[in-house]
C-alpha atoms as a PDB file:
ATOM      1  CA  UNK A   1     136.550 -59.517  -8.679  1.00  0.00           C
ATOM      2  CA  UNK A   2     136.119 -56.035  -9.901  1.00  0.00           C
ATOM      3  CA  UNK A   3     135.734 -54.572 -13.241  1.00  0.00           C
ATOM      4  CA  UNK A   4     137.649 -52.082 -15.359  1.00  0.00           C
ATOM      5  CA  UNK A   5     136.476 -50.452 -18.627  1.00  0.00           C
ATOM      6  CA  UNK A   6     139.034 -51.008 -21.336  1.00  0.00           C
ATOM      7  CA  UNK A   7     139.273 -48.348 -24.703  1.00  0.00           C
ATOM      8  CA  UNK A   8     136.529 -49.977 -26.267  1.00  0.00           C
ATOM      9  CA  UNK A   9     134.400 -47.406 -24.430  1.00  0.00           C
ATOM     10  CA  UNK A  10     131.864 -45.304 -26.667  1.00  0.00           C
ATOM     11  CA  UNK A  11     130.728 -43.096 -24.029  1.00  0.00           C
ATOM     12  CA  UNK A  12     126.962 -44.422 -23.858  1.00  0.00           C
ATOM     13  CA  UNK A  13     126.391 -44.382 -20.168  1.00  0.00           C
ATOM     14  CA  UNK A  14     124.875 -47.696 -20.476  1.00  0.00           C
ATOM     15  CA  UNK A  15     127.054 -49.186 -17.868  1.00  0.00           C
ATOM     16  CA  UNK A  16     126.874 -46.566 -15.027  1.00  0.00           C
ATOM     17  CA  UNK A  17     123.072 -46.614 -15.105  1.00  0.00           C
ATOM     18  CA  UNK A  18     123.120 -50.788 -14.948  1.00  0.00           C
ATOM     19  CA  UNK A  19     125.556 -50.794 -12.073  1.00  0.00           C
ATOM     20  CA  UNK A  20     123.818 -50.956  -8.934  1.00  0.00           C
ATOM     21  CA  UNK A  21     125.908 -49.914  -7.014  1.00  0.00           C
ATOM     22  CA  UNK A  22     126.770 -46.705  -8.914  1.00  0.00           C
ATOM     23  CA  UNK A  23     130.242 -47.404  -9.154  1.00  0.00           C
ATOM     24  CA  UNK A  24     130.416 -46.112 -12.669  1.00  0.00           C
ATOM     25  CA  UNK A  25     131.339 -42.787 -13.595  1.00  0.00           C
ATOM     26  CA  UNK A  26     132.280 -40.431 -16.363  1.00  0.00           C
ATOM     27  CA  UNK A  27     135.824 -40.497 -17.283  1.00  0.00           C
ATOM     28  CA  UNK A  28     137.910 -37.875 -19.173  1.00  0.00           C
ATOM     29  CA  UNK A  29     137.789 -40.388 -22.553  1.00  0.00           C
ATOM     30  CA  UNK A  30     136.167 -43.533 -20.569  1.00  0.00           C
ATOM     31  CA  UNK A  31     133.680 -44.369 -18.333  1.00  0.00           C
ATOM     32  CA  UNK A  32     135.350 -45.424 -15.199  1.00  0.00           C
ATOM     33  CA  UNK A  33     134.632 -47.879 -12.518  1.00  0.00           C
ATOM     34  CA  UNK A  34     135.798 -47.318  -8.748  1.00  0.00           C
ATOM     35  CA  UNK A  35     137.481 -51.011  -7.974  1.00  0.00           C
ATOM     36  CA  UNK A  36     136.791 -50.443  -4.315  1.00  0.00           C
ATOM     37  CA  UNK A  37     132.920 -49.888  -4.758  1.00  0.00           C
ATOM     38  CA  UNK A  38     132.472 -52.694  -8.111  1.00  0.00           C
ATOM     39  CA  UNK A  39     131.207 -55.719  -6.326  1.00  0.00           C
ATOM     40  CA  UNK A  40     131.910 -58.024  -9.332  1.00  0.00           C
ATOM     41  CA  UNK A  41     128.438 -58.197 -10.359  1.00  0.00           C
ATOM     42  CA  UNK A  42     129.063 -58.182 -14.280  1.00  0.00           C
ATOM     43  CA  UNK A  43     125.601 -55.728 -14.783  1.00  0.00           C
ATOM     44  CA  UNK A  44     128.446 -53.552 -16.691  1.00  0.00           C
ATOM     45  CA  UNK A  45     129.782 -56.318 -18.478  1.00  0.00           C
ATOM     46  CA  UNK A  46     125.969 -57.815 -19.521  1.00  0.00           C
ATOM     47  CA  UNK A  47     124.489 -54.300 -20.923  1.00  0.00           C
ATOM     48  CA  UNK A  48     127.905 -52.495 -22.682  1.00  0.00           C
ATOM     49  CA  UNK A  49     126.880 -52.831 -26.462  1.00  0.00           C
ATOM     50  CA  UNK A  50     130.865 -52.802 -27.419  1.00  0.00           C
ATOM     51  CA  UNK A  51     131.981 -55.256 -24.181  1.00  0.00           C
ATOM     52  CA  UNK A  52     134.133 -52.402 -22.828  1.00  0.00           C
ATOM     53  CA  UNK A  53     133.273 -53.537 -19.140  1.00  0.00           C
ATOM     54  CA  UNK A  54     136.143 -56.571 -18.484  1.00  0.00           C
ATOM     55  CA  UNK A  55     137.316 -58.457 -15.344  1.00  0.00           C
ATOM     56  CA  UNK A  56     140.258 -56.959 -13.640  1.00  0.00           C
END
């Protein structure tokens, strides 16, 4: 199941350098995670300091 980055977001960057995939990118307000190349992992979910990083 893939992930999705709610509003929560605080820009860190924390995410996109634990996903190892590199799914994670830089949004306009948000980090952003492609659904088709998240493999469910939960590395977002487990280093986000706010818990932006939630199951779709």
């Amino acid at each position: 199941m893939a992930y999705k980055i709610t509003d929560a977001c605080i820009n860190c960057g924390a995410c996109a350098e634990a996903c190892p995939v590199a799914a994670i990118s830089a949004g306009a307000d948000t980090y952003v995670i492609d659904a088709e190349a998240c493999i469910g992992c939960g590395a977002c979910a487990a280093t986000c300091p706010v818990g932006a990083p939630v199951e779709e």
